[in-house]
C-alpha atoms as a PDB file:
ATOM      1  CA  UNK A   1       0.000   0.000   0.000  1.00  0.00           C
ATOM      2  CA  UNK A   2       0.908   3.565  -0.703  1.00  0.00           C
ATOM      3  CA  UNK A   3       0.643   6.395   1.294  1.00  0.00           C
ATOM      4  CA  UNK A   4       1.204  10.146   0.861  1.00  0.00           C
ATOM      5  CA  UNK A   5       1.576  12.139   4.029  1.00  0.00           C
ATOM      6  CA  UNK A   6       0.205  15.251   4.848  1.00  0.00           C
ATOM      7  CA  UNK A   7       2.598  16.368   7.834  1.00  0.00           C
ATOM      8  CA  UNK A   8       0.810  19.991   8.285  1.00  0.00           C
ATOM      9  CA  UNK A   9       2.270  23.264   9.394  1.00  0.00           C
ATOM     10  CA  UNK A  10       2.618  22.535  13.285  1.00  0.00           C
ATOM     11  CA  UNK A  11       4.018  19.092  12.855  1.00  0.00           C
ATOM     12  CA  UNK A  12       6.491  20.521   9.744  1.00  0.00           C
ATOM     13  CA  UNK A  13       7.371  23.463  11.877  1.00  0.00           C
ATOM     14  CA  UNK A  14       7.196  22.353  15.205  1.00  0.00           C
ATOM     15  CA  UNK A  15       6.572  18.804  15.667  1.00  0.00           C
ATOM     16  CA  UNK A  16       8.584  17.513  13.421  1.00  0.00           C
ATOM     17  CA  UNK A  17       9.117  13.905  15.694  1.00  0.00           C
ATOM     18  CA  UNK A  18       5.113  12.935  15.008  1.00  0.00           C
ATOM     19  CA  UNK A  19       5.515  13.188  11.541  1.00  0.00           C
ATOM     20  CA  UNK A  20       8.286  10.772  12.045  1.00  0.00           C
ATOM     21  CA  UNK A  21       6.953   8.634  14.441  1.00  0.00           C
ATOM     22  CA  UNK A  22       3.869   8.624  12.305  1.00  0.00           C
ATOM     23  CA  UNK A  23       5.749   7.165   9.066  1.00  0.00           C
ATOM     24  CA  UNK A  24       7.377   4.711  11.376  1.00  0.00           C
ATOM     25  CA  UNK A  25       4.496   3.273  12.446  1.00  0.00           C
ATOM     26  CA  UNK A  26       3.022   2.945   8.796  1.00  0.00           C
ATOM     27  CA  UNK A  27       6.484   1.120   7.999  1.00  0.00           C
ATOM     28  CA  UNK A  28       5.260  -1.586  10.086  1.00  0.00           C
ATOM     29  CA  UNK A  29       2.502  -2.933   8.333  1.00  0.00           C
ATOM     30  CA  UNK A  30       4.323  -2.775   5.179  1.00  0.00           C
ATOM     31  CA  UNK A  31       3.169   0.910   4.220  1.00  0.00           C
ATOM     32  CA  UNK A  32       5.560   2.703   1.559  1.00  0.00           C
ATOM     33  CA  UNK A  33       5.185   6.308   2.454  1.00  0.00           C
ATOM     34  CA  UNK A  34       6.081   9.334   0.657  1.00  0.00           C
ATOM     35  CA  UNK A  35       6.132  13.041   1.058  1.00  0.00           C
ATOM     36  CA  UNK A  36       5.007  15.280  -2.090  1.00  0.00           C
ATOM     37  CA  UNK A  37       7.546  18.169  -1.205  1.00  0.00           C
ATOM     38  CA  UNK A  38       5.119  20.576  -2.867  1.00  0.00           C
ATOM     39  CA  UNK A  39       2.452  20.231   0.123  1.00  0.00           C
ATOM     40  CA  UNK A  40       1.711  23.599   1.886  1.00  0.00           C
ATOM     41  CA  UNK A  41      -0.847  24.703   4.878  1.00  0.00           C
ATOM     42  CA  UNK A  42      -4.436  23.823   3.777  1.00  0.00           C
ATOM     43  CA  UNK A  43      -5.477  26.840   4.515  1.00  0.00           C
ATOM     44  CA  UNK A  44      -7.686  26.799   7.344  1.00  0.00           C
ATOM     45  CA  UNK A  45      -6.523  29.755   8.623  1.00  0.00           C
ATOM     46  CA  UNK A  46      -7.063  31.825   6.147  1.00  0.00           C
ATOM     47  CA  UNK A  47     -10.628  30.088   5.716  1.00  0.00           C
ATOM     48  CA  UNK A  48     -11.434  30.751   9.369  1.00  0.00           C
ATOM     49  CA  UNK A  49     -10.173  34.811   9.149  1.00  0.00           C
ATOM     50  CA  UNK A  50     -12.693  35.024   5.862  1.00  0.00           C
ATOM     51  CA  UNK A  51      -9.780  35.225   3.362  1.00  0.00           C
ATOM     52  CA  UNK A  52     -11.177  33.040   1.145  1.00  0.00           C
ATOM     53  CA  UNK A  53      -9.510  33.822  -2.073  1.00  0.00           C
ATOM     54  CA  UNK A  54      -5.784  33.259  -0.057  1.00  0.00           C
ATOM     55  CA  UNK A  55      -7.737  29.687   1.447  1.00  0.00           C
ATOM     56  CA  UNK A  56      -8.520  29.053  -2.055  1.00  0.00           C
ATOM     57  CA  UNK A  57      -5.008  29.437  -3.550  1.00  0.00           C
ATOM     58  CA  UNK A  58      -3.218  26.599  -0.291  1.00  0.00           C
ATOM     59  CA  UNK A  59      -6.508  24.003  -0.973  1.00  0.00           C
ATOM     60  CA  UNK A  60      -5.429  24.407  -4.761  1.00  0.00           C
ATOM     61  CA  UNK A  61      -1.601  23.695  -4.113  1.00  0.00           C
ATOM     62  CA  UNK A  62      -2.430  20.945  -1.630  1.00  0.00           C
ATOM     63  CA  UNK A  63      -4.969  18.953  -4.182  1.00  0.00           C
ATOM     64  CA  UNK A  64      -2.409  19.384  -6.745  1.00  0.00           C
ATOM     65  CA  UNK A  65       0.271  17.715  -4.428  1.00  0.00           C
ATOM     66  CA  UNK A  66      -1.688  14.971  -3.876  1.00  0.00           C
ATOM     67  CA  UNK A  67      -3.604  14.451  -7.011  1.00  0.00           C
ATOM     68  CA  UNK A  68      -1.643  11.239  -7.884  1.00  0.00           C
ATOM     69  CA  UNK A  69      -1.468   9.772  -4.334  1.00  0.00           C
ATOM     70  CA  UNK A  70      -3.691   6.635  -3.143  1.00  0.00           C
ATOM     71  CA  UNK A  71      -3.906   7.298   0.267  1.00  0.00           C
ATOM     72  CA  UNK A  72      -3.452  10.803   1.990  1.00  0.00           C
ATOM     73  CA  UNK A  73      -2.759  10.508   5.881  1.00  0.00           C
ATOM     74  CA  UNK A  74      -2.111  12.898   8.550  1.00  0.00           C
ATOM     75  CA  UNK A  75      -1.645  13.544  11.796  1.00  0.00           C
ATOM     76  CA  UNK A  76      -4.048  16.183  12.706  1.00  0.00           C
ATOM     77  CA  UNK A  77      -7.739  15.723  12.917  1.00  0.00           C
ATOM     78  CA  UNK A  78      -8.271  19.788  12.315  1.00  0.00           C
ATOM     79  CA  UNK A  79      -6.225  19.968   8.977  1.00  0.00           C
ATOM     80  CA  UNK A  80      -8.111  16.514   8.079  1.00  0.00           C
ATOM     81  CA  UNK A  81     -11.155  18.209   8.726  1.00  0.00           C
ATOM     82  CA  UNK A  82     -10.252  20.753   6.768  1.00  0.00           C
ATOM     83  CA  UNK A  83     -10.114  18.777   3.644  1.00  0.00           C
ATOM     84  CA  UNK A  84     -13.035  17.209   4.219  1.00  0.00           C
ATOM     85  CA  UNK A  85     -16.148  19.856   5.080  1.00  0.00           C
ATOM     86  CA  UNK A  86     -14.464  22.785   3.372  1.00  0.00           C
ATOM     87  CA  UNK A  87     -12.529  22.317   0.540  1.00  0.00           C
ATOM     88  CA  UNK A  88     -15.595  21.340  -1.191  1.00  0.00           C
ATOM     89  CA  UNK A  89     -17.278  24.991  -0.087  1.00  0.00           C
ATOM     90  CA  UNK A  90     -14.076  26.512  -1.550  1.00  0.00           C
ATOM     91  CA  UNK A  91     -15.211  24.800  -5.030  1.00  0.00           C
ATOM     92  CA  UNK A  92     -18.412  24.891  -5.317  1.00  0.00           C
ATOM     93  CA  UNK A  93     -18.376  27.291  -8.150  1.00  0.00           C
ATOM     94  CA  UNK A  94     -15.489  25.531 -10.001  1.00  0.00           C
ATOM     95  CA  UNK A  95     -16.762  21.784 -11.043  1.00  0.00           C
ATOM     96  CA  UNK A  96     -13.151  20.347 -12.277  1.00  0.00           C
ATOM     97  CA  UNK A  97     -11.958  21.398  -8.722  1.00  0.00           C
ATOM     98  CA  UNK A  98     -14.429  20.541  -6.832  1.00  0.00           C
ATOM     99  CA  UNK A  99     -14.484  17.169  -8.271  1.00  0.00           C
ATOM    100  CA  UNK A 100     -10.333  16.840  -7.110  1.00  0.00           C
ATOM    101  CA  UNK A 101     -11.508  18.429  -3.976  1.00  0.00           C
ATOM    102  CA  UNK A 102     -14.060  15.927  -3.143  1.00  0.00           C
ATOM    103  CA  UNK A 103     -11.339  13.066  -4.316  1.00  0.00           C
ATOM    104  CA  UNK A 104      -8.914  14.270  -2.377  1.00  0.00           C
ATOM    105  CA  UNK A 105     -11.420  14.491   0.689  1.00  0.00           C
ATOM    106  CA  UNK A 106     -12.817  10.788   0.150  1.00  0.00           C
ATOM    107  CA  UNK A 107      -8.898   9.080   0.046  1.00  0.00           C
ATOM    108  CA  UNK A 108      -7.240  11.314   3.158  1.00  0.00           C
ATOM    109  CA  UNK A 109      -7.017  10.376   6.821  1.00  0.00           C
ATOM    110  CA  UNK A 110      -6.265  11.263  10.276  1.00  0.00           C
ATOM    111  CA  UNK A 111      -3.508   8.819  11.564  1.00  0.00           C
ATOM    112  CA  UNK A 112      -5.577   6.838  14.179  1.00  0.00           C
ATOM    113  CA  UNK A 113      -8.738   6.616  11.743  1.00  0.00           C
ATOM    114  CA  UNK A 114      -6.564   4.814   9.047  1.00  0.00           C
ATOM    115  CA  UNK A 115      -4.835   2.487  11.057  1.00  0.00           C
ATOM    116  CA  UNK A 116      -8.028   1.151  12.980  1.00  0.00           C
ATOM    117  CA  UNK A 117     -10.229   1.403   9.813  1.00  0.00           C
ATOM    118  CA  UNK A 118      -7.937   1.092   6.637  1.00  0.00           C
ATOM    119  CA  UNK A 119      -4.936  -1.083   8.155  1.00  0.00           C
ATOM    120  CA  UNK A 120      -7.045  -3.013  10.513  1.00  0.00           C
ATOM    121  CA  UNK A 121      -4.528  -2.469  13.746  1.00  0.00           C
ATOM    122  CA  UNK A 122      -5.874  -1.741  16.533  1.00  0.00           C
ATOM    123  CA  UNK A 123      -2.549  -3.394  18.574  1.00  0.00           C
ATOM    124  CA  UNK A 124       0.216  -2.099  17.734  1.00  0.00           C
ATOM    125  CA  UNK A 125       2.397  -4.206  20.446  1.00  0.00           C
ATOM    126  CA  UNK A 126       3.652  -1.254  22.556  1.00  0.00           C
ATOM    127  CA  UNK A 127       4.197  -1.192  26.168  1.00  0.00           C
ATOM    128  CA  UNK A 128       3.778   2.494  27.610  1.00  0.00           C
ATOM    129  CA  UNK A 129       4.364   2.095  31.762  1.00  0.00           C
ATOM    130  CA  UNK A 130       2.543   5.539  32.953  1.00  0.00           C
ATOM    131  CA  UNK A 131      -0.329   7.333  33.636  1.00  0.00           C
ATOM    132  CA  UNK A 132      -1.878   8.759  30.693  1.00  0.00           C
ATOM    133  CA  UNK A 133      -5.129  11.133  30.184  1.00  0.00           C
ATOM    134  CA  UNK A 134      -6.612  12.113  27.073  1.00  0.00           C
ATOM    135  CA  UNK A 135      -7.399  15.005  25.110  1.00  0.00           C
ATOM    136  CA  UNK A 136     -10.009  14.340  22.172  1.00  0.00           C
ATOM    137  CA  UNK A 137      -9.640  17.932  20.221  1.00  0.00           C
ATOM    138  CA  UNK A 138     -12.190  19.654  18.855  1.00  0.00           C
ATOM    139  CA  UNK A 139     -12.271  19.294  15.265  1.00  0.00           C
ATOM    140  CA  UNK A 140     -11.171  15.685  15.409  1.00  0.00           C
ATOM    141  CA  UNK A 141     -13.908  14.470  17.393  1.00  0.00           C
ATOM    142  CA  UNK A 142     -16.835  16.814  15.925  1.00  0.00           C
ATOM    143  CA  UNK A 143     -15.633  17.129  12.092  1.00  0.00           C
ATOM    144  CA  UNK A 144     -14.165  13.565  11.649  1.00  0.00           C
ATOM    145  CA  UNK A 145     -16.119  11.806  14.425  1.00  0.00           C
ATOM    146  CA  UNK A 146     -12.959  10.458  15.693  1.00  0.00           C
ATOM    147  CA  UNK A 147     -14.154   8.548  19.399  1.00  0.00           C
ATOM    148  CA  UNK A 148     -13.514   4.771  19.226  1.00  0.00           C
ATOM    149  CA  UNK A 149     -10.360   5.015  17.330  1.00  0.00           C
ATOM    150  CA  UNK A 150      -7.841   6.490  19.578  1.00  0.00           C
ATOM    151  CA  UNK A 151      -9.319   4.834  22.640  1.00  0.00           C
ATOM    152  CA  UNK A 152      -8.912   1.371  21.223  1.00  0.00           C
ATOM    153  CA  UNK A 153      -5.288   1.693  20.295  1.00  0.00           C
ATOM    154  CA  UNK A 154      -4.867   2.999  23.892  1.00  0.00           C
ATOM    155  CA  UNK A 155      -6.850   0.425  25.400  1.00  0.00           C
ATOM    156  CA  UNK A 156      -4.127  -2.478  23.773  1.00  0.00           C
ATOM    157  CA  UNK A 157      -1.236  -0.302  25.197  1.00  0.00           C
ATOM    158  CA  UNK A 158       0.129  -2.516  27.785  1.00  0.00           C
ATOM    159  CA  UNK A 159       1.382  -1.503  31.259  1.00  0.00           C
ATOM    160  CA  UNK A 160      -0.410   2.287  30.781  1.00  0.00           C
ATOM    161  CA  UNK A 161      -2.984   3.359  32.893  1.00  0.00           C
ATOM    162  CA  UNK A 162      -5.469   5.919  31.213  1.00  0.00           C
ATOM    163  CA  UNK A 163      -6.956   7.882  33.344  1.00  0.00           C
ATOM    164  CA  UNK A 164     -10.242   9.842  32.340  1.00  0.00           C
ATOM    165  CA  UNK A 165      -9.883  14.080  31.971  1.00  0.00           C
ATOM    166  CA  UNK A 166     -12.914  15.845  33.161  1.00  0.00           C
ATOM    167  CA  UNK A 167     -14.748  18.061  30.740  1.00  0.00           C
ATOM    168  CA  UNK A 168     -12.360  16.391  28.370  1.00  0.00           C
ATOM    169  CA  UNK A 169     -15.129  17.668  25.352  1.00  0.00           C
ATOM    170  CA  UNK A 170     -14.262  21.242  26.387  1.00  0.00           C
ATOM    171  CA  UNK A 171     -12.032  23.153  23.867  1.00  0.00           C
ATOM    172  CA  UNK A 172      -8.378  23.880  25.280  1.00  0.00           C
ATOM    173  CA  UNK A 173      -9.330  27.619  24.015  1.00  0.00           C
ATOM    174  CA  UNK A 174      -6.325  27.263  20.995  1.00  0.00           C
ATOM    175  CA  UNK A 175      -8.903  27.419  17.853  1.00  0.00           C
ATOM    176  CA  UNK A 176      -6.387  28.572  15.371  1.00  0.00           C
ATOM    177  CA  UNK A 177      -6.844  32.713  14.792  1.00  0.00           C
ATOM    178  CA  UNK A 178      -9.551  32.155  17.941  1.00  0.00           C
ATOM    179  CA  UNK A 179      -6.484  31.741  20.330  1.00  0.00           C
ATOM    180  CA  UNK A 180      -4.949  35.963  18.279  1.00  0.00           C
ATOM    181  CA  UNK A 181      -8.395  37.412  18.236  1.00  0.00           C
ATOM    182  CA  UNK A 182      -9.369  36.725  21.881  1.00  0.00           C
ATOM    183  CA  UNK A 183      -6.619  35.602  23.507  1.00  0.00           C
ATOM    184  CA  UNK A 184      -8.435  37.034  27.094  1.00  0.00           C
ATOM    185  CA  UNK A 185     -10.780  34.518  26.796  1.00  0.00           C
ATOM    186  CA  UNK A 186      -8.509  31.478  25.043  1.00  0.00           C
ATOM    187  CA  UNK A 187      -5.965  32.059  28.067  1.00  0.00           C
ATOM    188  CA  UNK A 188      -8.631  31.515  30.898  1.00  0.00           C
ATOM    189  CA  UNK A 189      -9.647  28.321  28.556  1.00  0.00           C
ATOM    190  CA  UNK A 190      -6.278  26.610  28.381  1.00  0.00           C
ATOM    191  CA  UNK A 191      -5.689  27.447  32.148  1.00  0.00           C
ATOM    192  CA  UNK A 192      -8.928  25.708  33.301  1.00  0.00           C
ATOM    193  CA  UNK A 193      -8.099  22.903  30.533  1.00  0.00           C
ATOM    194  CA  UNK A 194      -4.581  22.411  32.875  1.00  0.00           C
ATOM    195  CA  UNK A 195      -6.248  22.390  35.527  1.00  0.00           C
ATOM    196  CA  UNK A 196      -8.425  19.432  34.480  1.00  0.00           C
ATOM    197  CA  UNK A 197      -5.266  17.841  33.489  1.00  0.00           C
ATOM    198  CA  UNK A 198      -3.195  18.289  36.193  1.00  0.00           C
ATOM    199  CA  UNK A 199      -6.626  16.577  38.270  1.00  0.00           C
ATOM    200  CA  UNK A 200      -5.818  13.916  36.961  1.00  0.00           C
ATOM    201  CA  UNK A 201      -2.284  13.190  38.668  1.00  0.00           C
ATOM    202  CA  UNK A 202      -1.224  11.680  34.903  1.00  0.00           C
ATOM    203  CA  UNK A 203       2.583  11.699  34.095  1.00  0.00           C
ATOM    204  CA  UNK A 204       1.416  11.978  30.440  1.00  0.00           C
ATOM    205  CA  UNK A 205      -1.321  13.741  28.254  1.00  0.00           C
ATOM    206  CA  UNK A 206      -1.819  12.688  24.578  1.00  0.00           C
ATOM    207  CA  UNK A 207      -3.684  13.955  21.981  1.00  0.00           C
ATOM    208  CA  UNK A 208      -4.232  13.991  18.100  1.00  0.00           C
ATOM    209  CA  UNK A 209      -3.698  17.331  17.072  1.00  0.00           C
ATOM    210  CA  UNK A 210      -0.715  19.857  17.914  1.00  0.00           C
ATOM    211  CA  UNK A 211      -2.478  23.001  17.985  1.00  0.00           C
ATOM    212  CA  UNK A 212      -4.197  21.705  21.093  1.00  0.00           C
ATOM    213  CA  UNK A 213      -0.827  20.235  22.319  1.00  0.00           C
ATOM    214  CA  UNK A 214       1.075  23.224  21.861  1.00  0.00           C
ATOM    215  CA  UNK A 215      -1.575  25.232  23.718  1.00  0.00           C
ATOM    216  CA  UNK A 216      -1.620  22.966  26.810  1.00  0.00           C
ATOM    217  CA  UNK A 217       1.851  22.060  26.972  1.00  0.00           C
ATOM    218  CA  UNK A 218       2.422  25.822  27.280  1.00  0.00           C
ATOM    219  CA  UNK A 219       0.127  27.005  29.707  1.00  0.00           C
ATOM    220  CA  UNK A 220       1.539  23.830  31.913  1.00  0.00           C
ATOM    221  CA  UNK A 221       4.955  24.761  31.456  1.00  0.00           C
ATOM    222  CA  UNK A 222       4.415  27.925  32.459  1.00  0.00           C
ATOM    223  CA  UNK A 223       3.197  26.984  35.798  1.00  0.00           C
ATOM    224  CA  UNK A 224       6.308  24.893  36.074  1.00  0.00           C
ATOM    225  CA  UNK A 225       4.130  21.431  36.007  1.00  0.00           C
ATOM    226  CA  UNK A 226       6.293  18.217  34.609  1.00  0.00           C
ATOM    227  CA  UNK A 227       3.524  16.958  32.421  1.00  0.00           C
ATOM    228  CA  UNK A 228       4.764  15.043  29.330  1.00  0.00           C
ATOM    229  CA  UNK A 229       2.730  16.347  26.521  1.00  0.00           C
ATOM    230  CA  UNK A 230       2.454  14.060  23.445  1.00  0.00           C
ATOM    231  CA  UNK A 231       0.995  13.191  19.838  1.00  0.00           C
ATOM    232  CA  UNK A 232      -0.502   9.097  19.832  1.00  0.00           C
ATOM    233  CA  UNK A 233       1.667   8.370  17.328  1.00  0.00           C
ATOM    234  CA  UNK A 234       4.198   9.528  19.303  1.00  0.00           C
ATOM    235  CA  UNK A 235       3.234   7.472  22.650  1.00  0.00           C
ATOM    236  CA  UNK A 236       2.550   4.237  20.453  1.00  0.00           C
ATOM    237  CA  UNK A 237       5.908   4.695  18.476  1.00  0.00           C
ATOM    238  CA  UNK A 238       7.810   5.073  21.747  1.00  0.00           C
ATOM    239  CA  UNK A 239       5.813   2.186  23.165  1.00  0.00           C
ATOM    240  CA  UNK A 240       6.663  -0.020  20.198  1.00  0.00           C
ATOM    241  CA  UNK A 241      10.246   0.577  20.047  1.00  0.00           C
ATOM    242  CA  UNK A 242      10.473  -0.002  24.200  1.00  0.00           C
ATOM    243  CA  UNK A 243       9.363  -3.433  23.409  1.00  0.00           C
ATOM    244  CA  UNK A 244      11.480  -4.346  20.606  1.00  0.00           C
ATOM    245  CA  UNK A 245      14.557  -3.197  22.392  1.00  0.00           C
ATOM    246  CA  UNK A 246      14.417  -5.699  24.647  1.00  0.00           C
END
């Protein structure tokens, strides 16, 4: 099987380690990946600010990347979401486009969702000895519908103990241009998101997207709180190569 990968702004910028752990992971169950070089930000935030036209112009660059690719996966449910509920909107008007749009939509994937429902792994053999609590982001979990996904590759993680976050549904307050244009309002959201984690007494939190990781990771660094922040693929990569070090 082939797969393209769609690494996204944070991850390319910032995170560059999920990306990797995220192709590593593919590599064993036999996935070739590759990485069209001429990928660029899908344009969400743009889209969400109302400059369409500049939206218009990344969704173009980013079908055209990936117009010959068989599989398009990534590791962030927003940027998947992206793709899939408004790249069509940006086409509407434009049938040849909105016909790569919606092909591009119906063959990309957020990282858990296409190993649990393409690949069939929901085990990936990793041993992860801490106490974990979750963060299911926003656009993940009410774009994509990702729910069952993560939580069964966690639940096959052996030697972790997840721990439930309270109000996990609640937003972290990052929302892209949301966290710029009221960042009064997104600060007192992260902080009481913190403070739900740090409830929780977990060594680690994970989540699926790195907007929302970057967000909470800072807010608990600031306070000077040792919680490991981390991407899945990141925890199940680790996990996996624990256990074949042995």
């Amino acid at each position: 099987m082939k797969v393209s990968l769609f690494i996204t702004c944070l991850s390319d910028a910032i995170y560059p380690r999920v990306g990797e752990a995220m192709a590593r992971l593919l590599a064993k169950y036999g996935v070739a990946v590759d990485f069209p070089a001429s990928q660029t930000c899908c344009g969400q935030p743009a889209f969400n600010s109302g400059y369409w036209d500049e939206a218009r112009a990344s969704a173009k660059t980013l079908i055209e990347a990936f117009d010959d690719s068989d599989f398009v996966v990534s590791p962030s449910g927003s940027c998947t979401g992206m793709i899939h509920h408004y790249f069509p909107k940006l086409f509407e008007n434009d049938p040849a486009l909105l016909a790569k749009a919606n092909a591009l939509a119906a063959k990309t994937y957020e990282f858990t969702q296409f190993l649990v429902q393409v690949l069939g792994v929901e085990d990936v053999g990793a041993s992860f000895p801490h106490k974990v609590t979750y963060h299911p982001s926003c656009h993940g979990s009410r774009l994509l519908g990702i729910k069952n996904e993560p939580a069964t590759l966690m639940a096959n993680v052996r030697g972790m103990e997840l721990v439930p976050l309270p109000f996990a549904e609640d937003c972290c307050g990052f929302g892209g241009t949301f966290a710029v244009k009221m960042c009064d309002i997104s600060g007192a959201m992260v902080s009481e998101k913190a403070d739900h984690v740090l409830e929780t007494e977990a060594e680690v939190l994970v989540g699926l997207d790195m907007g929302c990781m970057m967000n909470i990771a800072g807010n608990l660094r600031y306070r000077g709180k040792p919680v490991r922040v981390m991407h899945l693929a990141e925890l199940l990569y680790e996990g996996v190569s624990a256990v074949e070090s042995r």
